[in-house]
N, C-alpha and C. Protein backbone atom coordinates (compact mmCIF):
# COMPACT_ATOMS: atom_id res chain seq x y z
N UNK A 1 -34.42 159.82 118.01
CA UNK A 1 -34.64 160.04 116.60
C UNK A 1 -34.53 161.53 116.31
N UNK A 2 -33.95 161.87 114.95
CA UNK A 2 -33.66 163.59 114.49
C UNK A 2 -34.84 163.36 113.22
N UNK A 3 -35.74 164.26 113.26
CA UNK A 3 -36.39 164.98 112.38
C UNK A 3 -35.51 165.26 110.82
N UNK A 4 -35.68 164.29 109.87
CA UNK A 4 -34.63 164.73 108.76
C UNK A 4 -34.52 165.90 107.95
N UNK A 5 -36.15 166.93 108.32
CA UNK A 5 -35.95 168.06 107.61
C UNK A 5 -35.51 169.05 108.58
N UNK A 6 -35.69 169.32 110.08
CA UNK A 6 -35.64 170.29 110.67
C UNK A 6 -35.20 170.00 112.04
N UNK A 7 -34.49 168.61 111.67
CA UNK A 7 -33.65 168.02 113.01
C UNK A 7 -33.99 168.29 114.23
N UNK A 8 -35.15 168.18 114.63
CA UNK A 8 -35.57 167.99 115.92
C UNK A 8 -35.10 166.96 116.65
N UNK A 9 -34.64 166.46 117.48
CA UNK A 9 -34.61 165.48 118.45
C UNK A 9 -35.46 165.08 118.98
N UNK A 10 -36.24 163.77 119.21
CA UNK A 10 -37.60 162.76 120.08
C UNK A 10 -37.24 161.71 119.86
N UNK A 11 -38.03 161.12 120.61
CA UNK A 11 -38.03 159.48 121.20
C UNK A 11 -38.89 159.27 120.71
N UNK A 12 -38.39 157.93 119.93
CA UNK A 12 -39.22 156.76 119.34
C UNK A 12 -40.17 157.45 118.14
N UNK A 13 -40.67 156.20 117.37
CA UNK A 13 -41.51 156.87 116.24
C UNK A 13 -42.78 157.41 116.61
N UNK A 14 -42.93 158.61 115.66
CA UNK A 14 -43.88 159.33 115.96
C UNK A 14 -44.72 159.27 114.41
N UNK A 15 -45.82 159.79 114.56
CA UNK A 15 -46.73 159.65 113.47
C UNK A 15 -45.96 161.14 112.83
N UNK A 16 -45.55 162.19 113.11
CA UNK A 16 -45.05 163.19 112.50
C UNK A 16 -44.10 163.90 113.46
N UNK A 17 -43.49 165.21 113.11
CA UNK A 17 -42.55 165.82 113.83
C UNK A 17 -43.53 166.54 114.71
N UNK A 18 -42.80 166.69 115.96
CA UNK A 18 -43.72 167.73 117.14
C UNK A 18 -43.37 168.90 116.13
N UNK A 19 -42.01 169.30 115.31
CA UNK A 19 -42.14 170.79 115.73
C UNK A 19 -42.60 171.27 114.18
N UNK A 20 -42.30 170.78 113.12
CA UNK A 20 -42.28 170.73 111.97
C UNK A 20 -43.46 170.04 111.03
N UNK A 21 -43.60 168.93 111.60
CA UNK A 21 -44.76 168.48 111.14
C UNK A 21 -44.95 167.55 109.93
N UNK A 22 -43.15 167.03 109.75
CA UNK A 22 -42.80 166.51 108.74
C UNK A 22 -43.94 164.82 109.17
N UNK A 23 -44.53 164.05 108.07
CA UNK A 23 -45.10 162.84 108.18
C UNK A 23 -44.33 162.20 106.96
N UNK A 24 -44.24 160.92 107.09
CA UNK A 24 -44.09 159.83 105.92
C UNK A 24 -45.38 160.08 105.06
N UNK A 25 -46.41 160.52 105.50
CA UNK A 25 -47.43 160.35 104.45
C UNK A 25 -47.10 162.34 103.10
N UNK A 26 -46.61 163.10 103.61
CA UNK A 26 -46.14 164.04 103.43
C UNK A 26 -44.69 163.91 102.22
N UNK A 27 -43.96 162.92 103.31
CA UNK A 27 -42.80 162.72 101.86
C UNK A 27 -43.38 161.61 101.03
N UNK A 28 -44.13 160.64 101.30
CA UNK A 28 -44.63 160.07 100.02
C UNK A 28 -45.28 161.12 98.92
N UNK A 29 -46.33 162.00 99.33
CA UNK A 29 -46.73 162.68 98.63
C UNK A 29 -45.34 163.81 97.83
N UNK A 30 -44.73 163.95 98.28
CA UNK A 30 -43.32 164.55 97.98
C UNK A 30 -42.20 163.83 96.51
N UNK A 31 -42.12 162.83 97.13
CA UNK A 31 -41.14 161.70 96.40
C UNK A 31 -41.95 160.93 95.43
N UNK A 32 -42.99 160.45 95.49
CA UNK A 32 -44.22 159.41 94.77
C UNK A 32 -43.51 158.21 94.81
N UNK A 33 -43.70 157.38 93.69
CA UNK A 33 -43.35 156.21 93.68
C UNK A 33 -42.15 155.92 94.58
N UNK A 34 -42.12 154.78 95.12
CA UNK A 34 -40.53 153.93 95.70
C UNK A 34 -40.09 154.08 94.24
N UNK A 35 -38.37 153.89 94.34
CA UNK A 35 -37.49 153.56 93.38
C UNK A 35 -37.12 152.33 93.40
N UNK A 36 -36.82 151.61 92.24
CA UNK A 36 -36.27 150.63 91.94
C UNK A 36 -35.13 150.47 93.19
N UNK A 37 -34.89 149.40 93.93
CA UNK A 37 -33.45 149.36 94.67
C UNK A 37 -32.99 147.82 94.74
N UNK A 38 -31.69 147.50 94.86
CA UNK A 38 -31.64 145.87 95.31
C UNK A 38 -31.06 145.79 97.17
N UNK A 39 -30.74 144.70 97.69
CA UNK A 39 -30.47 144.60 98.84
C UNK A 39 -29.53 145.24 98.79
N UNK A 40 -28.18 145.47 98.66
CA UNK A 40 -27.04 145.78 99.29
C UNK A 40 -27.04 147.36 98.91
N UNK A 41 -27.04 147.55 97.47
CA UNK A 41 -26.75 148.41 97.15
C UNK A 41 -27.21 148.89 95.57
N UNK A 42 -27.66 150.11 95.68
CA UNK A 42 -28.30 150.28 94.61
C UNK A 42 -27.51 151.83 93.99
N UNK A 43 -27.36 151.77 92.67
CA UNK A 43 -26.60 153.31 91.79
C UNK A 43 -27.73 153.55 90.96
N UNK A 44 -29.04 154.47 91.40
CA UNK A 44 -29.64 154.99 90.12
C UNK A 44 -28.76 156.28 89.43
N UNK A 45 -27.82 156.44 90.24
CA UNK A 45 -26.87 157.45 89.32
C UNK A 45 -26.20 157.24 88.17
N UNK A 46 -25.80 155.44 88.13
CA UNK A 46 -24.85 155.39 86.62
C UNK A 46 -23.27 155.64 86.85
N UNK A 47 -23.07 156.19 87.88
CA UNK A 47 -21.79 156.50 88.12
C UNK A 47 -20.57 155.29 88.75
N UNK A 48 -21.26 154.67 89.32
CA UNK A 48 -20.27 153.40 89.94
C UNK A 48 -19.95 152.29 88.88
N UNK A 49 -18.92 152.18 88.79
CA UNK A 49 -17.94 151.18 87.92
C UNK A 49 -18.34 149.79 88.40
N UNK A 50 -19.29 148.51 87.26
CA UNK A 50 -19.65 147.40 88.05
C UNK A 50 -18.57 146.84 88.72
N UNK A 51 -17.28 146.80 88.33
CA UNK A 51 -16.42 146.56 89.22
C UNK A 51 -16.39 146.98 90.70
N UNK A 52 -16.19 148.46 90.98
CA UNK A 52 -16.30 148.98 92.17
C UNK A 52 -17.93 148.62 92.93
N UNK A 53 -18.91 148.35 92.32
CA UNK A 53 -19.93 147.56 92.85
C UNK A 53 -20.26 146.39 92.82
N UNK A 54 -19.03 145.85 92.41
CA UNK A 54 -19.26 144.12 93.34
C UNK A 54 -18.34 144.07 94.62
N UNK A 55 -17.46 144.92 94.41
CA UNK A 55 -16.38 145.36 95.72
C UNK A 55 -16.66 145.85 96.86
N UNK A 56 -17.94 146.75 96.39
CA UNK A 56 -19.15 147.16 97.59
C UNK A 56 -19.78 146.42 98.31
N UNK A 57 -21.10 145.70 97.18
CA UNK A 57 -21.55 144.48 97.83
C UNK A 57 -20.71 143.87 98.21
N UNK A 58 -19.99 143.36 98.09
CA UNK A 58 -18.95 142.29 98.82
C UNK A 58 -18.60 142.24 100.45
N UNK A 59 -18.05 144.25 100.38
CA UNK A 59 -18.13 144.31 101.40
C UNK A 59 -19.36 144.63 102.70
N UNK A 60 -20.17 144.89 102.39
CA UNK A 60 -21.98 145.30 102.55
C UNK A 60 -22.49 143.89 103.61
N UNK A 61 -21.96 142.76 102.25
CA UNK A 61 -21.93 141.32 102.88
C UNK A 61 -21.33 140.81 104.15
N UNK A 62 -19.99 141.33 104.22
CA UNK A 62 -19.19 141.17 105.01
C UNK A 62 -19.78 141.84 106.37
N UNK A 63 -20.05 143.13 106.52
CA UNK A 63 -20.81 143.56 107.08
C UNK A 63 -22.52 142.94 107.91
N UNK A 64 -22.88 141.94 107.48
CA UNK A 64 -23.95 141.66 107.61
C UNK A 64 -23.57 140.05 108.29
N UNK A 65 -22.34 139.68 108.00
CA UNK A 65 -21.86 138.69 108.24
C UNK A 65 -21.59 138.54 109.83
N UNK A 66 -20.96 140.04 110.11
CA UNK A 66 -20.17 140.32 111.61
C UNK A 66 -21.24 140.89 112.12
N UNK A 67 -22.65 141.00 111.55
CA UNK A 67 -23.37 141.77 112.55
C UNK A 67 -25.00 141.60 111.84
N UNK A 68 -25.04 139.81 111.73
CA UNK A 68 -26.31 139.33 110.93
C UNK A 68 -27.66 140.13 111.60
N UNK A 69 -27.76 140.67 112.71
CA UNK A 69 -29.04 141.35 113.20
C UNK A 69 -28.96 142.95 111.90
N UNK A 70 -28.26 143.05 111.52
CA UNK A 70 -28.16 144.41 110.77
C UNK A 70 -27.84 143.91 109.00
N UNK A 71 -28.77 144.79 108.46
CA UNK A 71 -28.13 145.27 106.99
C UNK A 71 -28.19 146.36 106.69
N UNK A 72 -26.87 146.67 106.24
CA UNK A 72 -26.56 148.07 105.56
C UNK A 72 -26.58 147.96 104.34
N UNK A 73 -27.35 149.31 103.59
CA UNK A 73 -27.98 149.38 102.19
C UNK A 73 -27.35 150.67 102.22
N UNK A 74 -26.83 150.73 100.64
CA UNK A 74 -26.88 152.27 100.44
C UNK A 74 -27.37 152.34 99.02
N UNK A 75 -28.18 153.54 98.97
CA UNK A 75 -28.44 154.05 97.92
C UNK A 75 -28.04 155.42 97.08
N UNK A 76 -27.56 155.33 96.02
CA UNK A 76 -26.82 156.28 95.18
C UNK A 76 -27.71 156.97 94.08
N UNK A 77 -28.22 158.51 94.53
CA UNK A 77 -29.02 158.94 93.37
C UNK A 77 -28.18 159.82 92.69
N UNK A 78 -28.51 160.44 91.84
CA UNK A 78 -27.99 161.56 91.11
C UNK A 78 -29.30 162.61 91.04
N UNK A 79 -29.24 163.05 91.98
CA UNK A 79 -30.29 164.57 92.54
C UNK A 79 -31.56 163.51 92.92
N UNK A 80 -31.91 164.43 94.38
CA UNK A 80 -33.24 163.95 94.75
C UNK A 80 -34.15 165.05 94.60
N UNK A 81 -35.28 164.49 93.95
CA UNK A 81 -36.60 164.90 93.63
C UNK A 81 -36.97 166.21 94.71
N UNK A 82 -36.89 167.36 94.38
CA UNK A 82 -37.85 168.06 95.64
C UNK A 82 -37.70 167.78 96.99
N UNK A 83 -36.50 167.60 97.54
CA UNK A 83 -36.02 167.67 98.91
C UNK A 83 -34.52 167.32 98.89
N UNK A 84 -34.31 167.08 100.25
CA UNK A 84 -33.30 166.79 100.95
C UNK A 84 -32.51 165.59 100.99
N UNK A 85 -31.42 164.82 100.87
CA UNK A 85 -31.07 163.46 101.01
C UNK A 85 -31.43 163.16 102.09
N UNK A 86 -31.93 163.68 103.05
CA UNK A 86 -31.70 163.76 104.48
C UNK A 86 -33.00 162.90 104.90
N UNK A 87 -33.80 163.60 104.30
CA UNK A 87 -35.43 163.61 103.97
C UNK A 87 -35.83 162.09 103.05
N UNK A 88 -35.41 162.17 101.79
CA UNK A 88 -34.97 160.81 100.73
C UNK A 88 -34.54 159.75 101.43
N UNK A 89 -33.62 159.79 102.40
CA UNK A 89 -32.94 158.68 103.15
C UNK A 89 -34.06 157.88 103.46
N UNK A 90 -34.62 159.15 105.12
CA UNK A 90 -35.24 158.54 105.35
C UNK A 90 -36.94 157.94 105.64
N UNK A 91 -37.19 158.61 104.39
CA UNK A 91 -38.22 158.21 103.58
C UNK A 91 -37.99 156.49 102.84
N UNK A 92 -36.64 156.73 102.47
CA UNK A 92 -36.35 155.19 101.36
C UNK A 92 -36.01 153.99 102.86
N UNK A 93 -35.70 154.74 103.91
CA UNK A 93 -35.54 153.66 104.96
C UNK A 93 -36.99 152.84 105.85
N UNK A 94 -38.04 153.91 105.53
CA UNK A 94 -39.41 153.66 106.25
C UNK A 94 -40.52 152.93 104.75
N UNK A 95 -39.79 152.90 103.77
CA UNK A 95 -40.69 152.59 102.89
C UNK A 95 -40.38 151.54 101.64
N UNK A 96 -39.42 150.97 101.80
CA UNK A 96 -38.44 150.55 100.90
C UNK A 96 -38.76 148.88 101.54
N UNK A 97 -38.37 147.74 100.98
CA UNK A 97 -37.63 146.71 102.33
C UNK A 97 -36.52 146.30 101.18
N UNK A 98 -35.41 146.84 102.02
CA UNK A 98 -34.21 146.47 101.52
C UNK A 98 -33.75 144.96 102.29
N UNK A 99 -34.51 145.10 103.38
CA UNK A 99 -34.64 143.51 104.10
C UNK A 99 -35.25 142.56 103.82
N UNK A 100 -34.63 141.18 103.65
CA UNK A 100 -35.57 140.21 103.14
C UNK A 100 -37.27 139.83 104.46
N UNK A 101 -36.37 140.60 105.75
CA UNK A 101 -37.44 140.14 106.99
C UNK A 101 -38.11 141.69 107.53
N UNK A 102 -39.47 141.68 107.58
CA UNK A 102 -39.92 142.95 108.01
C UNK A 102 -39.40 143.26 109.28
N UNK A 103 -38.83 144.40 109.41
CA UNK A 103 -38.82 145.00 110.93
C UNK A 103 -38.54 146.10 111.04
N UNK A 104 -39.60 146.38 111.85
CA UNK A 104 -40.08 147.75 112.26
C UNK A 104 -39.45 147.79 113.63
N UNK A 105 -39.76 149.57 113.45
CA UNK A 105 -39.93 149.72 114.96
C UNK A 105 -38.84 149.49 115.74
N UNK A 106 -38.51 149.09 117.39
CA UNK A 106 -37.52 148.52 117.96
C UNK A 106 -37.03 147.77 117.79
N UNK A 107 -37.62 146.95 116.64
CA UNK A 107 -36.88 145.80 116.23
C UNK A 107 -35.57 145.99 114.83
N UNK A 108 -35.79 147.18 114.39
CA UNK A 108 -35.36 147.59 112.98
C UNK A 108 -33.75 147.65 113.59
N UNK A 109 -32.89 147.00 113.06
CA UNK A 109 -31.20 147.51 113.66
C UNK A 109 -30.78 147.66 111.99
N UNK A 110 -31.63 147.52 110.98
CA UNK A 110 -30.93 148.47 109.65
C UNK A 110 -30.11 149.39 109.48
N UNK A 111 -29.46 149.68 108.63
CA UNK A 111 -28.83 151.21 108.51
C UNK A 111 -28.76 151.31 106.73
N UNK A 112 -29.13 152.59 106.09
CA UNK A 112 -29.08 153.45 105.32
C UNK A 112 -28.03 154.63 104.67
N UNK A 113 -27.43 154.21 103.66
CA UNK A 113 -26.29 154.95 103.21
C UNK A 113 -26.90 156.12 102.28
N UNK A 114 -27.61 156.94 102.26
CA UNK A 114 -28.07 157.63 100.84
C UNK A 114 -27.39 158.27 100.61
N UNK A 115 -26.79 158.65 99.16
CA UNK A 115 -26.02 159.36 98.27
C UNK A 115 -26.53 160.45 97.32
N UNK A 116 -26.59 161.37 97.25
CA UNK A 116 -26.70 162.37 96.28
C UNK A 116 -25.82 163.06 95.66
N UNK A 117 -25.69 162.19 94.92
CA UNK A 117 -23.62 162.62 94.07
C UNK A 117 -24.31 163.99 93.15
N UNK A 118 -24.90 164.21 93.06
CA UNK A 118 -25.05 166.10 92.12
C UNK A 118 -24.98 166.84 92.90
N UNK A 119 -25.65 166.67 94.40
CA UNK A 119 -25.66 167.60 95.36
C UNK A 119 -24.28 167.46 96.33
N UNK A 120 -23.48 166.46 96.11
CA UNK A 120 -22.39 166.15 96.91
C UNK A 120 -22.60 165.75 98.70
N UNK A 121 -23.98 165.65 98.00
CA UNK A 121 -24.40 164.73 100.30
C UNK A 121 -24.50 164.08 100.41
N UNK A 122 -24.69 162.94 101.59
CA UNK A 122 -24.85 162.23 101.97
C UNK A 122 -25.66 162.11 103.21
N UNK A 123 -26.56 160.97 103.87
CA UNK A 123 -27.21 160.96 105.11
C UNK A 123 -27.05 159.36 105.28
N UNK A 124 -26.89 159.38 106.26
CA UNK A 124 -26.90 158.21 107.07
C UNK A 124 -28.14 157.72 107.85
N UNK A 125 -29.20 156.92 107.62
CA UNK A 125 -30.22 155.98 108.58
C UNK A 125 -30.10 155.14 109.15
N UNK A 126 -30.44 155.11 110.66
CA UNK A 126 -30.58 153.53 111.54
C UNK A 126 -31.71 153.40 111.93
N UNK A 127 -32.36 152.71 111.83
CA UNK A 127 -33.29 151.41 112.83
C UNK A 127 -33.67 152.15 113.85
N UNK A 128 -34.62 152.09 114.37
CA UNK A 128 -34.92 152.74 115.62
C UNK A 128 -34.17 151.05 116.55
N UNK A 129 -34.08 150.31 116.11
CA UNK A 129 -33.66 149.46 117.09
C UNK A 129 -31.63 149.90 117.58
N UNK A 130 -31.60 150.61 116.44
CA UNK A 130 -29.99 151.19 116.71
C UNK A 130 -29.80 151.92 117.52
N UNK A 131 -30.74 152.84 117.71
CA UNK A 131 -30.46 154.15 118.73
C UNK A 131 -30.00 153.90 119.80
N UNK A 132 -30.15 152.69 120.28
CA UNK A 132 -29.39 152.57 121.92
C UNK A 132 -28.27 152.56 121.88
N UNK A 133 -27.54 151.91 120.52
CA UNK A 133 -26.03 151.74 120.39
C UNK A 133 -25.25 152.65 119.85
N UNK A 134 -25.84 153.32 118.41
CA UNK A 134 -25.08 153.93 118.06
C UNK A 134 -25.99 155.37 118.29
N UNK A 135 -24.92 156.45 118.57
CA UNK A 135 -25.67 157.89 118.71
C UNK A 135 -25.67 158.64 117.51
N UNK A 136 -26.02 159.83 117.43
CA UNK A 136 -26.08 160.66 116.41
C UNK A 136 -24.80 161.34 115.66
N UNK A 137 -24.03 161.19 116.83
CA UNK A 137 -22.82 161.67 116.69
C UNK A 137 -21.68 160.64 115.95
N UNK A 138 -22.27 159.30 116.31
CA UNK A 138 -21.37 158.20 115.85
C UNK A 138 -21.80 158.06 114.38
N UNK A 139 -22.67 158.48 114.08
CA UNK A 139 -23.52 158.94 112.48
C UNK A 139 -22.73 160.15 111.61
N UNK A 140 -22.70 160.99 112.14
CA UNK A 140 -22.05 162.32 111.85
C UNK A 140 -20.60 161.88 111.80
N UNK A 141 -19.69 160.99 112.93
CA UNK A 141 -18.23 161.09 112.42
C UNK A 141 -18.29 159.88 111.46
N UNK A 142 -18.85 158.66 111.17
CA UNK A 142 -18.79 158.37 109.86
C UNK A 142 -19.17 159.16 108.24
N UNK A 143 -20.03 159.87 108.08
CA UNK A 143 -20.15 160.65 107.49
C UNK A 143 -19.32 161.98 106.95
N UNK A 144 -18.70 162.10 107.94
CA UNK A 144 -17.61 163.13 108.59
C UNK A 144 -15.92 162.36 107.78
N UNK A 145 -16.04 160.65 107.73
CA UNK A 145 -14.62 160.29 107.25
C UNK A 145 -14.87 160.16 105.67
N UNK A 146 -15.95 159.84 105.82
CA UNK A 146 -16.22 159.82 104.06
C UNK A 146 -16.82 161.13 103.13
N UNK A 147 -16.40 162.21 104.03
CA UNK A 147 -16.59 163.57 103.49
C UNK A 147 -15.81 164.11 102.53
N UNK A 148 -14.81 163.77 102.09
CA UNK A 148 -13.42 164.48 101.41
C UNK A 148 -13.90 163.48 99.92
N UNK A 149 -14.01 162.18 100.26
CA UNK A 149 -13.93 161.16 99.19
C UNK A 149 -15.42 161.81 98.10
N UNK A 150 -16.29 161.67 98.95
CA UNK A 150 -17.91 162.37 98.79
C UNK A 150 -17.43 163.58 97.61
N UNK A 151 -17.33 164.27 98.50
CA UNK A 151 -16.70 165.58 97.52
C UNK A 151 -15.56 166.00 96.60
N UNK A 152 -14.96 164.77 96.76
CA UNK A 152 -14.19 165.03 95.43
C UNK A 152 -14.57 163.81 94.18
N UNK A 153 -15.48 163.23 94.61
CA UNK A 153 -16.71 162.80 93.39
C UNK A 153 -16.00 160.92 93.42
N UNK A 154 -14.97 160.64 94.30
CA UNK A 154 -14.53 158.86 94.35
C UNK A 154 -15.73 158.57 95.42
N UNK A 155 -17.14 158.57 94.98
CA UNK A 155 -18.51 157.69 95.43
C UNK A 155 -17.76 156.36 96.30
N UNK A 156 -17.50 155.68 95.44
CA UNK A 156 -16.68 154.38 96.03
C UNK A 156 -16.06 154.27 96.88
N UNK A 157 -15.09 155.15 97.49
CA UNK A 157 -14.03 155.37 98.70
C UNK A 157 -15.03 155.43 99.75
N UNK A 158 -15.98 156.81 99.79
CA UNK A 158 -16.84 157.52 100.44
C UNK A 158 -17.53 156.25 100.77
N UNK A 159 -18.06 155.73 100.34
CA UNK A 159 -19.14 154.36 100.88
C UNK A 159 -18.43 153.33 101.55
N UNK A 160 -17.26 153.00 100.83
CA UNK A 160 -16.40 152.13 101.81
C UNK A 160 -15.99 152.52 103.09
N UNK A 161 -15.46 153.90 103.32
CA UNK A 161 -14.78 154.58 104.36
C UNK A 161 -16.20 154.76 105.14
N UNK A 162 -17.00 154.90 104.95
CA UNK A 162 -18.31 155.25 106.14
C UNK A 162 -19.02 153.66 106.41
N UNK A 163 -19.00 152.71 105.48
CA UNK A 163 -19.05 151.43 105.82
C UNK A 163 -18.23 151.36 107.17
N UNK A 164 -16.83 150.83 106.69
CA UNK A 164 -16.19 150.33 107.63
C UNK A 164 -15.80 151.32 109.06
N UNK A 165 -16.50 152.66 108.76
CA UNK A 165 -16.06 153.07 109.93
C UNK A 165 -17.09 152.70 111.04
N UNK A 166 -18.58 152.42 110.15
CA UNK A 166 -19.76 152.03 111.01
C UNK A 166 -19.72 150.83 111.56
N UNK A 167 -18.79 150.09 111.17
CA UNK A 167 -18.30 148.37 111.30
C UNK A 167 -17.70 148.46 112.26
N UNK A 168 -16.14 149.29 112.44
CA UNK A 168 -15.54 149.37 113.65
C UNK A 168 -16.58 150.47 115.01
N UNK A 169 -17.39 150.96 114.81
CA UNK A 169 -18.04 151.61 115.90
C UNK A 169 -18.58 150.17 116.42
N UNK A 170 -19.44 149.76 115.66
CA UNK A 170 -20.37 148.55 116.48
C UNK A 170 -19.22 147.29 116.75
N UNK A 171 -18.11 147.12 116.72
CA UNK A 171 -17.50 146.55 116.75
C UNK A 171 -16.75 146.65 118.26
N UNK A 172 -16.66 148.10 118.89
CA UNK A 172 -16.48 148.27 119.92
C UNK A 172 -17.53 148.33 121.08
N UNK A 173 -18.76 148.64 120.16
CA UNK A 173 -19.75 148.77 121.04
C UNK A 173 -20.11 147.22 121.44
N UNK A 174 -20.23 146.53 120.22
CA UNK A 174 -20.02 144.77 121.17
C UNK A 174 -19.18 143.99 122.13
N UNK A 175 -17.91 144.74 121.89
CA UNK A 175 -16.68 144.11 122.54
C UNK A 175 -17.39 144.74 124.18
N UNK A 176 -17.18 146.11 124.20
CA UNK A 176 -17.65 146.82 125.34
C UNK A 176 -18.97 146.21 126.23
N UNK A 177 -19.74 145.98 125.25
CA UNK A 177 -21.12 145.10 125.73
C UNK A 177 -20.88 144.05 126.32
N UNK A 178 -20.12 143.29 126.01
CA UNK A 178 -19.45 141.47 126.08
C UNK A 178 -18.57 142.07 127.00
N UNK A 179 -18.16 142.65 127.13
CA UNK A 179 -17.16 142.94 129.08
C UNK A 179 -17.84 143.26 129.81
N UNK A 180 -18.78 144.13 129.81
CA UNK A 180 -19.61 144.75 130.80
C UNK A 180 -20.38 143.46 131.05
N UNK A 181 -21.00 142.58 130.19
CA UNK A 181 -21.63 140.95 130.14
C UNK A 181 -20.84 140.43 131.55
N UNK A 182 -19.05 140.08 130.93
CA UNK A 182 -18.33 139.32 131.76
C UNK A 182 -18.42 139.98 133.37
N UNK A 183 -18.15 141.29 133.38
CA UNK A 183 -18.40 141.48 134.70
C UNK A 183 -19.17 141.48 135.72
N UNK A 184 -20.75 141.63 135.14
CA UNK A 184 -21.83 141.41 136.06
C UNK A 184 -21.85 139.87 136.01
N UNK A 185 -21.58 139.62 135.34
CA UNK A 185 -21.45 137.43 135.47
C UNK A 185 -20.31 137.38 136.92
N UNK A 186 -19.47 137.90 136.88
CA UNK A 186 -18.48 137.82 137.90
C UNK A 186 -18.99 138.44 138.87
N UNK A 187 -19.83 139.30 139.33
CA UNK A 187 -20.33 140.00 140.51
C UNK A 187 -21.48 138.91 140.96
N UNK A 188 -22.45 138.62 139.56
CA UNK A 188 -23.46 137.55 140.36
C UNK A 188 -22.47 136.39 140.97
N UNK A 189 -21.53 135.60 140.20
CA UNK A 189 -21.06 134.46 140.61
C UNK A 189 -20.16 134.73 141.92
N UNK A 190 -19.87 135.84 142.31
CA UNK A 190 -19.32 136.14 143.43
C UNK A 190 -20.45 136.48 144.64
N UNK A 191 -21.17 136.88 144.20
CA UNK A 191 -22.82 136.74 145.35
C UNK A 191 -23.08 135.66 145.79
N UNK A 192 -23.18 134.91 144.53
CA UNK A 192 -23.51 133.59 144.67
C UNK A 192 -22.79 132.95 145.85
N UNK A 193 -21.25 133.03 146.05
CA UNK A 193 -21.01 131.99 146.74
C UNK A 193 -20.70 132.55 148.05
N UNK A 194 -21.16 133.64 148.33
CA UNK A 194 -20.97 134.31 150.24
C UNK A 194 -21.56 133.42 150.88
């Protein structure tokens, strides 16, 4: 896990940052109320065309379809309150349930799109149940393809292009999983019969 204000790196959830000292009880007091959000995808910005957000959800769905242990939510503000998107993310990821089923903890394989179209950022959240699969880095180059779209203000591209790039990561990371599966099946079944 990275510290969203001062990017520390640690394992597993902590009641606050070792180095910083950031707490959820800290950005609540920060942010106040939760915001209004729905499952897939939420625009308190005003900016997304309902068209281009049924095209989202749609695909959000699709997403959840190829990888029912996970839902990806994104949320679209137009300026966050007294911090960071970074911070907002994942504050709206520990406090929100964009899931119809609670899960915490190691069990959480969620992921988090937050948008701050005034500030032109974006942050990406996973699940502490994600961290084994996807790294920080596999966070950063999705974020990284939907950077150009982000900043030149097509919201819509930007969410699609970091969608599906997060789709094809776990997409290899299963295939890869499911061979490495087949081969220790082939090493036991070859034990087996000496």
């Amino acid at each position: 896990m990275k510290c969203p204000a001062c990017r520390t790196v640690f394992s597993g959830p902590v009641p606050q940052c070792p180095t910083c000292k950031l707490s959820l009880l800290r950005l609540d007091a920060k942010f106040g109320a939760v915001p209004r959000h729905t499952r897939y995808l939420s625009d308190r910005s005003g900016r997304l065309p309902l068209r281009e957000i049924k095209k989202l959800r749609a695909l959000l769905r699709i997403f959840e379809k190829k990888f029912p242990q996970s839902l990806f939510s994104v949320f679209v503000t137009n300026g966050v309150p007294s911090g960071s998107i970074s911070e907002y993310a994942f504050w709206l990821a520990n406090r929100t349930g964009f899931s119809s089923i609670e899960a915490v903890a190691g069990d959480n394989f969620d992921l988090l799109l937050g948008i701050d179209v005034e500030a032109g950022m974006a942050a990406l959240i996973i699940g502490y149940g994600l961290e084994n699969y996807l790294t920080e880095d596999d966070l950063q180059a999705a974020l990284a393809v939907a950077e150009n779209a982000f900043r030149a203000g097509d919201v819509s591209r930007g969410i699609r292009e970091c969608v599906e790039c997060v789709m094809n990561r776990m997409r290899e990371i299963a295939r890869a999983s499911e061979a490495h599966k087949r081969v220790g099946d082939l090493v036991a079944a070859g034990a087996n019969n000496r």
